[in-house]
N, C-alpha and C. Protein backbone atom coordinates (compact mmCIF):
# COMPACT_ATOMS: atom_id res chain seq x y z
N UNK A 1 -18.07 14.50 -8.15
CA UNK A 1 -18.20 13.06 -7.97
C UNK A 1 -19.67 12.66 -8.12
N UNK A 2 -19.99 11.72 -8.53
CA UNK A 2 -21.41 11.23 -9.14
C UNK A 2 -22.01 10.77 -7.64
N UNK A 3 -22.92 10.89 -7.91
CA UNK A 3 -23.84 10.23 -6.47
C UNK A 3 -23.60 8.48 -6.23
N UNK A 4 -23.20 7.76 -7.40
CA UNK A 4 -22.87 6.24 -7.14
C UNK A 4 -21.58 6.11 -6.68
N UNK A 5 -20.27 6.90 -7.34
CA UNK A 5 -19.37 6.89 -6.80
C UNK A 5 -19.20 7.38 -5.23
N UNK A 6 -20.06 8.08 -4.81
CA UNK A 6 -20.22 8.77 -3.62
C UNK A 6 -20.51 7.67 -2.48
N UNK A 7 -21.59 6.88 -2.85
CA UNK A 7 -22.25 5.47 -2.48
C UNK A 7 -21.28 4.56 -1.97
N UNK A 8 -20.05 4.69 -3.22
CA UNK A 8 -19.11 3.34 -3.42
C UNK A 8 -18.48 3.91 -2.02
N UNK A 9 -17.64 5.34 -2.39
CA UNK A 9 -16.66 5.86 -1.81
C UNK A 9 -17.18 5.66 -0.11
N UNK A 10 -18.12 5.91 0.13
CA UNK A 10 -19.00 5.80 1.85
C UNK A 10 -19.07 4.38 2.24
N UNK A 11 -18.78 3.07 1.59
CA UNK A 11 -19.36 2.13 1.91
C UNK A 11 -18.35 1.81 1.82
N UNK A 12 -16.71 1.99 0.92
CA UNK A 12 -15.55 1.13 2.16
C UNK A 12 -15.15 2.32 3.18
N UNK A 13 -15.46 3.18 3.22
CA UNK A 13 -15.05 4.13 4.45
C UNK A 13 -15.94 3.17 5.57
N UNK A 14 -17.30 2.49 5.58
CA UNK A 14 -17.71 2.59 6.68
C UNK A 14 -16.70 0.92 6.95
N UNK A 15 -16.89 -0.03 5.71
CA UNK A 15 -16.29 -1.08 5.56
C UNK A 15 -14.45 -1.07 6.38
N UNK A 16 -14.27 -0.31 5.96
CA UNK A 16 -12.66 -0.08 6.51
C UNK A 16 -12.57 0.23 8.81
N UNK A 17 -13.79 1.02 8.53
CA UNK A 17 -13.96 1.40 10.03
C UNK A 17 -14.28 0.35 10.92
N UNK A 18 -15.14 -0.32 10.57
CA UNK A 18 -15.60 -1.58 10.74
C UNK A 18 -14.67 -2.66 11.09
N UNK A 19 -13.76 -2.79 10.07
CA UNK A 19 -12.66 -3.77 10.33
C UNK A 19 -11.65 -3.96 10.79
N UNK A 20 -11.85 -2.49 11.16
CA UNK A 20 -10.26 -2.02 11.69
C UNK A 20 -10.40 -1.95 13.34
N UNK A 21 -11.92 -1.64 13.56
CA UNK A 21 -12.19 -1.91 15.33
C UNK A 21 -11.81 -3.22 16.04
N UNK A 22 -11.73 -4.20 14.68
CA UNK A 22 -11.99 -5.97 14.89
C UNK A 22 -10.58 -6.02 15.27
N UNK A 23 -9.63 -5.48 14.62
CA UNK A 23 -8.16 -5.68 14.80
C UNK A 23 -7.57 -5.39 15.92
N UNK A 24 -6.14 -5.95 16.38
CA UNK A 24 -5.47 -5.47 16.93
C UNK A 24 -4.61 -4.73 16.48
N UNK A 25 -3.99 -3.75 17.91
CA UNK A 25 -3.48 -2.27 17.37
C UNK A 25 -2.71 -2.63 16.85
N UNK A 26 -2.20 -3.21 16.46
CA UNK A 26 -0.38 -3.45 16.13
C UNK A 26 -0.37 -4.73 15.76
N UNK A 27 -0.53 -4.43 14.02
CA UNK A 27 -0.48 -5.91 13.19
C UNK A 27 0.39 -5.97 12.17
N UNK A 28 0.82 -6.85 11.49
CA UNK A 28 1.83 -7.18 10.49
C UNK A 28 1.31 -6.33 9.04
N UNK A 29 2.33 -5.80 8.60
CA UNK A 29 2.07 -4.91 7.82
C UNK A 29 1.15 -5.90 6.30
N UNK A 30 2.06 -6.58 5.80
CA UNK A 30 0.98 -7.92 5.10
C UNK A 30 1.62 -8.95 5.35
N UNK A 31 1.21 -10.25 5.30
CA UNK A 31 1.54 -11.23 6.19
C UNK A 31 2.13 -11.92 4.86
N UNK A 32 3.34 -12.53 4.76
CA UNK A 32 4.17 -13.59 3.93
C UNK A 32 3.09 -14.78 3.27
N UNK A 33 3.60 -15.26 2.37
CA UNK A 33 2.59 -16.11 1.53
C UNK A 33 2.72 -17.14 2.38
N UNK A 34 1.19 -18.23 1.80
CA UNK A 34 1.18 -19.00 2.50
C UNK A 34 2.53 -20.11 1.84
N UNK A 35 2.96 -20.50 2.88
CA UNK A 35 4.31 -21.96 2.68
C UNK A 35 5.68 -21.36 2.51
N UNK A 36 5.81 -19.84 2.96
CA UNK A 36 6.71 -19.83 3.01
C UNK A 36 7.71 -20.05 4.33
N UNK A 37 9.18 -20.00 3.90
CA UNK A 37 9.72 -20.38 5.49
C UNK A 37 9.17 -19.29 6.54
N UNK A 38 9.37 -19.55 7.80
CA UNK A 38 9.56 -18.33 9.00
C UNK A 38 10.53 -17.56 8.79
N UNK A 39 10.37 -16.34 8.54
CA UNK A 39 11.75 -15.20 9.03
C UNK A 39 12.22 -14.89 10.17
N UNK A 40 13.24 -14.30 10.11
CA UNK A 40 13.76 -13.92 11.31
C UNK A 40 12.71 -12.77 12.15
N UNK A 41 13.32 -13.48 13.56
CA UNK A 41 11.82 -12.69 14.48
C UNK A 41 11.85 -11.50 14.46
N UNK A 42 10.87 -10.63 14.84
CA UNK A 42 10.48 -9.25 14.13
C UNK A 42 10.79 -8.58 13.01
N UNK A 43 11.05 -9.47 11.61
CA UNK A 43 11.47 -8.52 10.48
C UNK A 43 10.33 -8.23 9.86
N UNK A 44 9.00 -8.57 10.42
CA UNK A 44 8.03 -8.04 9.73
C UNK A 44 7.15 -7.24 10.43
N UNK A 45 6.97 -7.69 11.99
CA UNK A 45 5.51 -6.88 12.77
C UNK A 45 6.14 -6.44 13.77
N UNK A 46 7.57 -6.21 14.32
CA UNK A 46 7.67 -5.74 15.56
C UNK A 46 7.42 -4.33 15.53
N UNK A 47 7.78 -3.36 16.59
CA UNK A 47 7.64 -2.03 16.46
C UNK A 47 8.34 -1.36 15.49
N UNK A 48 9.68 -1.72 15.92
CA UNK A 48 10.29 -0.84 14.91
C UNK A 48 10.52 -1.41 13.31
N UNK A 49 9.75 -2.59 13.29
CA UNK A 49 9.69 -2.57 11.91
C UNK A 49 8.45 -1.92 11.25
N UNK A 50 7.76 -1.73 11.95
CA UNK A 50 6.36 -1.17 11.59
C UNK A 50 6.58 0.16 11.31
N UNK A 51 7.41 0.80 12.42
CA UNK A 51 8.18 2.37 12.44
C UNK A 51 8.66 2.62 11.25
N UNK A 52 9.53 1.75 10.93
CA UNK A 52 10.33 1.69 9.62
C UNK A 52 9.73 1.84 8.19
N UNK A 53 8.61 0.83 8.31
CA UNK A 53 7.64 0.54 6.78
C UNK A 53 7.07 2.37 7.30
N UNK A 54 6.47 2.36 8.61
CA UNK A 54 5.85 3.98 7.62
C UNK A 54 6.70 4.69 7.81
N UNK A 55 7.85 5.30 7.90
CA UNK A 55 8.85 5.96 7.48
C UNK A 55 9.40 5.68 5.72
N UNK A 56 9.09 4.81 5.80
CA UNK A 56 9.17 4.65 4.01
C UNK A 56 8.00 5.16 3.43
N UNK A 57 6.76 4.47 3.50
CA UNK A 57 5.58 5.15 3.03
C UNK A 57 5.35 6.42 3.25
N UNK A 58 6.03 7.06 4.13
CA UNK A 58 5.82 8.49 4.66
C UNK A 58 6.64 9.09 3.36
N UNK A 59 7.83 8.66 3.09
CA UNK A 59 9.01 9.01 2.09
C UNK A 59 8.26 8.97 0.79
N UNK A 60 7.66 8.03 0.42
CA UNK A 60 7.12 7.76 -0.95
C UNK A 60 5.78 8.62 -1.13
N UNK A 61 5.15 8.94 0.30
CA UNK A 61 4.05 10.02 -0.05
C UNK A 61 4.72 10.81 -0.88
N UNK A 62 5.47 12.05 0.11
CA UNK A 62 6.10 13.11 -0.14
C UNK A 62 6.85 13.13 -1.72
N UNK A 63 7.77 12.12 -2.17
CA UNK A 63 8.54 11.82 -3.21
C UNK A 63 7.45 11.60 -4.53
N UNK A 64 6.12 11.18 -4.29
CA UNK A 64 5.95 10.49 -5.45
C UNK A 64 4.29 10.78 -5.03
N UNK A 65 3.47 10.13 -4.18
CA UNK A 65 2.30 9.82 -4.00
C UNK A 65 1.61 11.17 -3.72
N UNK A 66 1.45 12.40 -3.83
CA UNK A 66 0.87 13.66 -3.01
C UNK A 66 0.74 13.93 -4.65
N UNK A 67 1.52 14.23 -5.22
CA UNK A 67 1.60 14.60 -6.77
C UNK A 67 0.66 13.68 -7.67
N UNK A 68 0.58 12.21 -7.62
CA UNK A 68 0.34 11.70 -8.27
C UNK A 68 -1.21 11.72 -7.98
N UNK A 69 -1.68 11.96 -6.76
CA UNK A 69 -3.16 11.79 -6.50
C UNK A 69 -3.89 13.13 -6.67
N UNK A 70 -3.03 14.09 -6.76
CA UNK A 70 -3.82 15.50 -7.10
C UNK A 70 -3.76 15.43 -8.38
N UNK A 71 -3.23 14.72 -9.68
CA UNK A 71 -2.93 14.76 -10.21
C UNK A 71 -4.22 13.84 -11.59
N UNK A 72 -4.38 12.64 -10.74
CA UNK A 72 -6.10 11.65 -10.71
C UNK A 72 -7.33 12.24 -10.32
N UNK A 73 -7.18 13.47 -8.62
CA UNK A 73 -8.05 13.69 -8.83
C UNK A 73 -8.47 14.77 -9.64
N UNK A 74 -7.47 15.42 -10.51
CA UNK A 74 -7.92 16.36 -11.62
C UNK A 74 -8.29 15.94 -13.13
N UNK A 75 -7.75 14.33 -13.21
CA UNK A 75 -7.63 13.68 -14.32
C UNK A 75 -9.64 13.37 -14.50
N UNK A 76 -9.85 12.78 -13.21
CA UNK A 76 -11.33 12.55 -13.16
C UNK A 76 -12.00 13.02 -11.98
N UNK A 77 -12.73 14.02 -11.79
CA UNK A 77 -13.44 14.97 -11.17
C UNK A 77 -14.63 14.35 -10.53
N UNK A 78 -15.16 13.07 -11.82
CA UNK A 78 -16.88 11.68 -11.31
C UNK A 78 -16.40 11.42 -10.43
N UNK A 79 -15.14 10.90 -10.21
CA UNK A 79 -14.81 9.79 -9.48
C UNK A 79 -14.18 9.60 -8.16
N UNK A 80 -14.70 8.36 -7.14
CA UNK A 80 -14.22 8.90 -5.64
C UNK A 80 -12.56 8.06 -5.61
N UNK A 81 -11.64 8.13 -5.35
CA UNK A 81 -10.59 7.67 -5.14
C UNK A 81 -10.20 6.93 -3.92
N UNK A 82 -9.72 5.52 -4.21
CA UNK A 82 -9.46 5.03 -2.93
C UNK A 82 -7.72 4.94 -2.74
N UNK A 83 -7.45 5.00 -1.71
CA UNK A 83 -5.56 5.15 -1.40
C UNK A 83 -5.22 3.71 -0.23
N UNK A 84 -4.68 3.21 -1.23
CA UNK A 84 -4.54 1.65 0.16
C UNK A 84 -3.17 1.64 0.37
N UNK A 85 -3.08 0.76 1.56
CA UNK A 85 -1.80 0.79 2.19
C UNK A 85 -1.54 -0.38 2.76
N UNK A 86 0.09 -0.15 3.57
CA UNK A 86 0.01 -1.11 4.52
C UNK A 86 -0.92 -0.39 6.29
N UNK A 87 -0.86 -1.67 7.07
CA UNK A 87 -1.20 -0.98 8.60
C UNK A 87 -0.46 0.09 8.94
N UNK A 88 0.83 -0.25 8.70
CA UNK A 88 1.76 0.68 9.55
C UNK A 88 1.80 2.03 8.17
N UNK A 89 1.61 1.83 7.20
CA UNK A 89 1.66 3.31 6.56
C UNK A 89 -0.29 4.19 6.94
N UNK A 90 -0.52 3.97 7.46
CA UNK A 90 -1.90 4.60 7.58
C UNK A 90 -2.06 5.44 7.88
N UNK A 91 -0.96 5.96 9.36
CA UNK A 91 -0.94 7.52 9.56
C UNK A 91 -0.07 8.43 8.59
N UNK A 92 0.56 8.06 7.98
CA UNK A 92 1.27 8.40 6.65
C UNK A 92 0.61 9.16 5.84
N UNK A 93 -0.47 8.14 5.31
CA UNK A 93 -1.03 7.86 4.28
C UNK A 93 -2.27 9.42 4.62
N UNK A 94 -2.35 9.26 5.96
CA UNK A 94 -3.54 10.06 6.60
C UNK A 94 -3.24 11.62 6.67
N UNK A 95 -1.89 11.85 6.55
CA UNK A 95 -0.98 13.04 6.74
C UNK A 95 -1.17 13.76 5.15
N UNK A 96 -0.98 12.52 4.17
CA UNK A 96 -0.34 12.88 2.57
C UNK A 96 -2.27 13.18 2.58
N UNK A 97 -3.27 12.60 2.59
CA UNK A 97 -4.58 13.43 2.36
C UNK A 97 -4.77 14.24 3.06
N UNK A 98 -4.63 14.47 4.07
CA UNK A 98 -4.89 15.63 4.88
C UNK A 98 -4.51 17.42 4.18
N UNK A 99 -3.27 16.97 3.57
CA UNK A 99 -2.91 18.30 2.62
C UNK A 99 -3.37 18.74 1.60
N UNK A 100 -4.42 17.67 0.85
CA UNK A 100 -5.09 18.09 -0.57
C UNK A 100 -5.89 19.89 0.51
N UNK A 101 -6.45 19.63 -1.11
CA UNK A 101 -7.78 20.81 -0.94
C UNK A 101 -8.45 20.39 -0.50
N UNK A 102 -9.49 20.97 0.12
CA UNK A 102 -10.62 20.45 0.72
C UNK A 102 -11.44 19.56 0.36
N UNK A 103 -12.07 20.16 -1.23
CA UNK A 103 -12.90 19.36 -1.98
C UNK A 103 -12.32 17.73 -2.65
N UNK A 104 -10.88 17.84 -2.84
CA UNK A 104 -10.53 16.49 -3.07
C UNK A 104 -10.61 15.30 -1.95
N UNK A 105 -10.10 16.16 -0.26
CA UNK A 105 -10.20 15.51 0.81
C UNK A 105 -11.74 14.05 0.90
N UNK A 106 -12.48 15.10 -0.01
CA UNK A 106 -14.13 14.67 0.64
C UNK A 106 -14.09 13.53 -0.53
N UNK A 107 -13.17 13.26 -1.33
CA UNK A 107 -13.42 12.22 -2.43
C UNK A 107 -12.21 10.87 -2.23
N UNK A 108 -11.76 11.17 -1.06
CA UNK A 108 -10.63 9.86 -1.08
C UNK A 108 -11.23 9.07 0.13
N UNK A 109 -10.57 7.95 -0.03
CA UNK A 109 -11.20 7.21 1.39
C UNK A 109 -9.63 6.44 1.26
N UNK A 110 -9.16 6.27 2.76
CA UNK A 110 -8.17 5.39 2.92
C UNK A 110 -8.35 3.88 3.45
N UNK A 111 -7.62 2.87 2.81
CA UNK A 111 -8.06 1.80 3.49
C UNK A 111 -6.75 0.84 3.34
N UNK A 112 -6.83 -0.16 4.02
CA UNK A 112 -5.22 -0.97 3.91
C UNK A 112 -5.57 -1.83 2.88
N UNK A 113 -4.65 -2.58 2.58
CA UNK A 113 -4.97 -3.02 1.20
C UNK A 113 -6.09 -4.09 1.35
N UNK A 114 -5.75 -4.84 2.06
CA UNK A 114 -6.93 -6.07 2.41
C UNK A 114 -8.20 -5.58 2.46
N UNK A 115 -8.36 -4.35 3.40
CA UNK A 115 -9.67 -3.88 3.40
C UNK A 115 -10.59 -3.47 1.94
N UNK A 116 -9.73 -3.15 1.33
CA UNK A 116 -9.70 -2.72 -0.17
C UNK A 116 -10.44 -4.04 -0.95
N UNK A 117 -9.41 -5.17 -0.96
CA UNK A 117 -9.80 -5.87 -1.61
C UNK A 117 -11.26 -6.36 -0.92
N UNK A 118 -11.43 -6.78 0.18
CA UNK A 118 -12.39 -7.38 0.32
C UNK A 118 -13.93 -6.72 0.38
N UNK A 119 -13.39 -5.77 0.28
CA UNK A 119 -15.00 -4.20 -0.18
C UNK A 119 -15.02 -4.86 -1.35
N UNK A 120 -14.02 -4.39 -2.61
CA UNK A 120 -14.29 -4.80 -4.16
C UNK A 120 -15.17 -6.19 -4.15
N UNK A 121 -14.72 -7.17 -3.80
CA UNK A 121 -15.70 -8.04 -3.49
C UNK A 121 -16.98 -7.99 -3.15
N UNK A 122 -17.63 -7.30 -2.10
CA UNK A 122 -18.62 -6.72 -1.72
C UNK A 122 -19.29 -5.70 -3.14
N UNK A 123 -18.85 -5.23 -3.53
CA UNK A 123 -18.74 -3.78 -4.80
C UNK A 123 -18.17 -3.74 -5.51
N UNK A 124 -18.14 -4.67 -6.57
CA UNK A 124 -16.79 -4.87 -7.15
C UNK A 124 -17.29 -3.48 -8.50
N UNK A 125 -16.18 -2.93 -8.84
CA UNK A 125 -15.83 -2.19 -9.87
C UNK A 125 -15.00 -1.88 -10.93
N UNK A 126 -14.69 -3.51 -11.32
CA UNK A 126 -13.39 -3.35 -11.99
C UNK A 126 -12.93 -2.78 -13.26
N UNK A 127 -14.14 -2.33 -13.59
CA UNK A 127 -13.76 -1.13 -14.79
C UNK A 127 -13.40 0.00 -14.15
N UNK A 128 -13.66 0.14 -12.96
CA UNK A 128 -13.18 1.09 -12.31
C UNK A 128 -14.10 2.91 -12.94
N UNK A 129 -15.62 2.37 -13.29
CA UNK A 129 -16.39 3.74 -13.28
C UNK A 129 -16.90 4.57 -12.48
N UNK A 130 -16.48 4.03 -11.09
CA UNK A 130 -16.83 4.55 -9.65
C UNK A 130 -15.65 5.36 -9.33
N UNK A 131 -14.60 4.76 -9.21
CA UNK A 131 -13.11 5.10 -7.94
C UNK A 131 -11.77 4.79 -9.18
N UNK A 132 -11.20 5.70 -8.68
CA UNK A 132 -9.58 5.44 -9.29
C UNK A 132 -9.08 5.09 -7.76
N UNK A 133 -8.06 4.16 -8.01
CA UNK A 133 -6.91 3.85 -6.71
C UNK A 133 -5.69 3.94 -6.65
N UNK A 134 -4.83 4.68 -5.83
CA UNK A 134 -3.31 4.68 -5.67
C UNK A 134 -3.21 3.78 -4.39
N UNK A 135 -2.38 3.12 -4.62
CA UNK A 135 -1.45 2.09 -3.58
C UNK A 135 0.15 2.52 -3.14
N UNK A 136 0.08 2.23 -1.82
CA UNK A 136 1.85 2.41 -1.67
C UNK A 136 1.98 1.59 -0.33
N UNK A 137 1.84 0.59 -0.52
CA UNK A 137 2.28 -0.57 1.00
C UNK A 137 3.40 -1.44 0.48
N UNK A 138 3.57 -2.11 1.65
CA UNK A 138 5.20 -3.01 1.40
C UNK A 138 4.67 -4.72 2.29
N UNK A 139 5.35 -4.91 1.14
CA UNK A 139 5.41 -6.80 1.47
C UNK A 139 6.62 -6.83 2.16
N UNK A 140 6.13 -7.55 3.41
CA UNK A 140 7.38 -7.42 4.70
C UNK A 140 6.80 -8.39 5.26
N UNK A 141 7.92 -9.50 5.61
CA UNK A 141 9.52 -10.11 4.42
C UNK A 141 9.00 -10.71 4.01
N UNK A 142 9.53 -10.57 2.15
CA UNK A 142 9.31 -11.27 1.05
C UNK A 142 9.55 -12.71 1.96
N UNK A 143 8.93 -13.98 1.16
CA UNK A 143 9.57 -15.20 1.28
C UNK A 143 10.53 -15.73 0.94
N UNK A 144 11.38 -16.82 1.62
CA UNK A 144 12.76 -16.74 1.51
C UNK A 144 12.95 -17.50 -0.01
N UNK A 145 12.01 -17.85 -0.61
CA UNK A 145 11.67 -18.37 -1.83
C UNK A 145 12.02 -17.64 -2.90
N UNK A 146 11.69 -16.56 -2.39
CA UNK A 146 12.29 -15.78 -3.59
C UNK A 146 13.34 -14.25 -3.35
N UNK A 147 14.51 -15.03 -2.16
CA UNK A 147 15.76 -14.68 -2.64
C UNK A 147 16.79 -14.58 -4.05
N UNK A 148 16.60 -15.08 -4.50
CA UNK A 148 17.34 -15.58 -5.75
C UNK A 148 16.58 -14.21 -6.68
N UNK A 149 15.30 -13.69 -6.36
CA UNK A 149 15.08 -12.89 -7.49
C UNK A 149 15.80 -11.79 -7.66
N UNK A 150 17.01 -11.46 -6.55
CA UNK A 150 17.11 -10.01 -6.40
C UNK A 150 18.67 -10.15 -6.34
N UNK A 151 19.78 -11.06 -7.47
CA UNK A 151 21.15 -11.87 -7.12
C UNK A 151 21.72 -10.60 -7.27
N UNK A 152 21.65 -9.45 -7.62
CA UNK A 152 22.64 -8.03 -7.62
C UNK A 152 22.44 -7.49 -6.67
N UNK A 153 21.34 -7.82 -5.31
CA UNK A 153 21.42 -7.55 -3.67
C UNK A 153 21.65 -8.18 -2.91
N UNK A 154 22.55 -9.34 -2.82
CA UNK A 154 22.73 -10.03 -1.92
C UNK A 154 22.80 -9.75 -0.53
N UNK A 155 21.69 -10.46 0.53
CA UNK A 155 21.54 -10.15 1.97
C UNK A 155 21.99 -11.47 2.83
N UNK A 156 22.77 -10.64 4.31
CA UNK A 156 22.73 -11.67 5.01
C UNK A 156 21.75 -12.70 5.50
N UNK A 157 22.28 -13.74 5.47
CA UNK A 157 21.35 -14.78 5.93
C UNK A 157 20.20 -14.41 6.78
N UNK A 158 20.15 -13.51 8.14
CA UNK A 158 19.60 -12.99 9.19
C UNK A 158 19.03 -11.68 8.65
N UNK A 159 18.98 -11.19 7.45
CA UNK A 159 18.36 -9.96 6.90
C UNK A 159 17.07 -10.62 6.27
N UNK A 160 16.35 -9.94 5.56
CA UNK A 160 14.91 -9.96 5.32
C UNK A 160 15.02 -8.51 3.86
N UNK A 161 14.27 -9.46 3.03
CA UNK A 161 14.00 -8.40 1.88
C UNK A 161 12.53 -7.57 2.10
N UNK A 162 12.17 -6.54 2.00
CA UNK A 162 11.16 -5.86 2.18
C UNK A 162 11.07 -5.35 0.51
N UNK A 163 9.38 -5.04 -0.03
CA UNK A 163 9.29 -4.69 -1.05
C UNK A 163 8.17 -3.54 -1.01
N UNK A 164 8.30 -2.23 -1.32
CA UNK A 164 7.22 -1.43 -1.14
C UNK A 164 6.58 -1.05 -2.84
N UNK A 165 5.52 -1.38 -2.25
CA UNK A 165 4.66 -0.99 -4.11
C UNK A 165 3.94 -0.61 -4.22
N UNK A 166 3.59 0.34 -4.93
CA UNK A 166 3.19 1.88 -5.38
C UNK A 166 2.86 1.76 -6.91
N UNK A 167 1.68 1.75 -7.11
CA UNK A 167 1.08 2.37 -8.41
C UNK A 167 -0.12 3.02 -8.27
N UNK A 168 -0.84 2.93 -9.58
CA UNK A 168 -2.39 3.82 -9.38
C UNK A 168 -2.87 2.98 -10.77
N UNK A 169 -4.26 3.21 -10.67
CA UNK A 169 -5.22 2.44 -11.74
C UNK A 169 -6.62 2.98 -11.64
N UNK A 170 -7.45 3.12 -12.55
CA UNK A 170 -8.80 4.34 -13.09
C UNK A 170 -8.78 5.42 -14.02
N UNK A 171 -6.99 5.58 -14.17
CA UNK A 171 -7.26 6.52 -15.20
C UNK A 171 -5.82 6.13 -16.61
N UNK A 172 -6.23 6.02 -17.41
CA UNK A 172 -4.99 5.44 -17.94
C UNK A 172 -4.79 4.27 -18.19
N UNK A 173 -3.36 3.67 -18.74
CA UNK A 173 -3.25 2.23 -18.58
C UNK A 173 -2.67 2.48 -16.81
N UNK A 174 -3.39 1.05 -16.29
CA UNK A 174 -2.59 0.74 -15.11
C UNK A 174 -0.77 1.05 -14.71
N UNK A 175 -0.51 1.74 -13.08
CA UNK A 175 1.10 1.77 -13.80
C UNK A 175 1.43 1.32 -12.21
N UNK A 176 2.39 0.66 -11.92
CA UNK A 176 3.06 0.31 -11.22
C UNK A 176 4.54 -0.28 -11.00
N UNK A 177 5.07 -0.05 -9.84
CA UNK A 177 6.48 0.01 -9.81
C UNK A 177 6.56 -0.57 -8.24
N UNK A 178 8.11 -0.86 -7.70
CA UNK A 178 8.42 -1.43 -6.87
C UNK A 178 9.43 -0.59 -5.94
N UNK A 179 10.02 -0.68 -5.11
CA UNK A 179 11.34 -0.45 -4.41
C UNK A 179 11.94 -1.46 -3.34
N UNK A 180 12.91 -1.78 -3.94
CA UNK A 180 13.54 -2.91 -2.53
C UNK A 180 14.50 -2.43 -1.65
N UNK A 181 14.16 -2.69 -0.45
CA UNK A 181 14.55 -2.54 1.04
C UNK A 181 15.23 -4.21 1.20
N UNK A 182 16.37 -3.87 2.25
CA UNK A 182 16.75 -5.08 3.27
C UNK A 182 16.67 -4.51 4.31
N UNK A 183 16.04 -4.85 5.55
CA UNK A 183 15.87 -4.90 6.79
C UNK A 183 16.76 -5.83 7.87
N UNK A 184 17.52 -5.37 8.20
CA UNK A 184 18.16 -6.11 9.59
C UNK A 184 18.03 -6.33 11.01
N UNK A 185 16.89 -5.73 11.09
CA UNK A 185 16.13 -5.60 12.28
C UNK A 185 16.52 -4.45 12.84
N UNK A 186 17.00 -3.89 12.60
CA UNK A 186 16.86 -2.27 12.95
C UNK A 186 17.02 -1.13 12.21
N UNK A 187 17.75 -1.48 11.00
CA UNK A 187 17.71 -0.23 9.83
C UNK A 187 17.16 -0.95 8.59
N UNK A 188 16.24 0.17 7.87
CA UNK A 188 15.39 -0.61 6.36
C UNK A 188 16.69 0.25 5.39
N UNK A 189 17.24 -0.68 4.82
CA UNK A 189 18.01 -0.18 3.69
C UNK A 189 17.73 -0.07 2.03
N UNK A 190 17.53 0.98 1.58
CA UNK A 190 17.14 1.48 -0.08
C UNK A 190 18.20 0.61 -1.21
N UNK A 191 18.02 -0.52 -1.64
CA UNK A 191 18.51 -1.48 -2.58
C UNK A 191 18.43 -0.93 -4.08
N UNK A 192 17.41 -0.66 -4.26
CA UNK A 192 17.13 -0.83 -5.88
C UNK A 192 15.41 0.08 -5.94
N UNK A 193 15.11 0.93 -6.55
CA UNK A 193 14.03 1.82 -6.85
C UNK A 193 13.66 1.32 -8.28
N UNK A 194 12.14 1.49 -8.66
CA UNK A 194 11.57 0.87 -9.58
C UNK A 194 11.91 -0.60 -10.42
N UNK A 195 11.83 -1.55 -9.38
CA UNK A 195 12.14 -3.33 -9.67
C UNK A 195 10.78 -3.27 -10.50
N UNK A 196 10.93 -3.92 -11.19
CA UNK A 196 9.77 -4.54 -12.16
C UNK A 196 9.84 -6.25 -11.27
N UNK A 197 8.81 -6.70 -10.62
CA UNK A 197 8.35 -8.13 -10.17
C UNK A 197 8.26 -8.64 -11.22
N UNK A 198 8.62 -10.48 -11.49
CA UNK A 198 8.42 -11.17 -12.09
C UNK A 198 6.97 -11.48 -12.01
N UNK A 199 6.64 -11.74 -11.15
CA UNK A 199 4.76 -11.45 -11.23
C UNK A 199 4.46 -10.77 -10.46
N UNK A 200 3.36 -9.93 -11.41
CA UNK A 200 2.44 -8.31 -10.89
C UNK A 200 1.44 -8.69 -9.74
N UNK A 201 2.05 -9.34 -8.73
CA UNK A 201 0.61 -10.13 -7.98
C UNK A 201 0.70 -8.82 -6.90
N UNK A 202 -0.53 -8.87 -6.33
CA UNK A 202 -0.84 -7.85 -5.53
C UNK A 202 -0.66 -8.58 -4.33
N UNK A 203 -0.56 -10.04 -4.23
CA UNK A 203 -0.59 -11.44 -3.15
C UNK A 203 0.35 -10.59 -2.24
């Protein structure tokens, strides 16, 4: 890893530490757009929905994300790698690095996605000659706005669509993919694996 990428990679580690003291323990995994309706109560921040999102992210490490990041950091060796998430996938997320090799360990930094973005801001790198990034957090609950996108899953009224998304970008063309969940307030149910979104928003 280059001594600038090293720079980058240390400065949202300290950025992420920083912001995460400010928080409370137990926050909404990402918060619904602005104007959309209210969901049903706890389908996004209670405990066991939080339980739930990292039990998925825990799933998508193992299935998909452990492979794909040993896989970047062999693709580019300069470069420090960042891995964003949701809140509730963090100890997840903390488990799936913990298993690299050593020397890759010292080149990832984890951060939730927000934290992510608002470093790039601070450092922005969008050619991305510093850091490659893998993502795997979930938008929990979609807005009720865009029920209609998903008419081959139809959910009860009192259910909640959850969307977990997972790609990587720094090496390659950009690649990303989706998986849809319904949540009923106590079980997250597996709908549909690799949804292509009508828009690629990271929102």
């Amino acid at each position: 890893m280059t001594p600038a990428a090293r720079d980058w990679l240390n400065g949202l580690r300290r950025f992420s530490e920083e912001h995460r003291a400010t928080q409370a323990p137990l926050v909404a995994a990402v918060p619904s757009e602005t104007g959309s309706k209210r969901s049903p109560p706890g389908h996004g921040d209670s405990a066991a929905a939080i339980g739930a999102q990292g039990a998925i992210i825990a799933n998508k490490c193992a299935a998909w994300g452990l492979s794909t990041l040993l896989d970047l950091a062999v693709a580019r060796p300069d470069a420090a790698i960042a891995v964003t998430t949701s809140a509730s996938g963090l100890e997840a997320i903390a488990r799936m690095v913990a298993s690299l090799p050593e020397p890759i360990i010292g080149r990832v930094a984890i951060a939730t996605e927000m934290e992510y973005r608002f470093w790039c801001m601070r450092a922005p790198d969008e050619a991305h000659r510093l850091h490659m990034m893998l993502w795997s957090w979930i938008k929990a609950p979609l807005p009720r706005q865009r029920r209609g996108d998903y008419p081959r899953h139809p959910i009860a009224d009192t259910a909640s669509y959850w969307l977990l998304r997972y790609g990587h970008e720094g090496h390659g063309a950009p690649w990303r993919s989706a998986d849809l969940f319904s949540w009923d307030g106590r079980v997250a149910t597996r709908l549909e694996s690799g949804v292509t979104e009508r828009f690629h928003s990271r929102d």
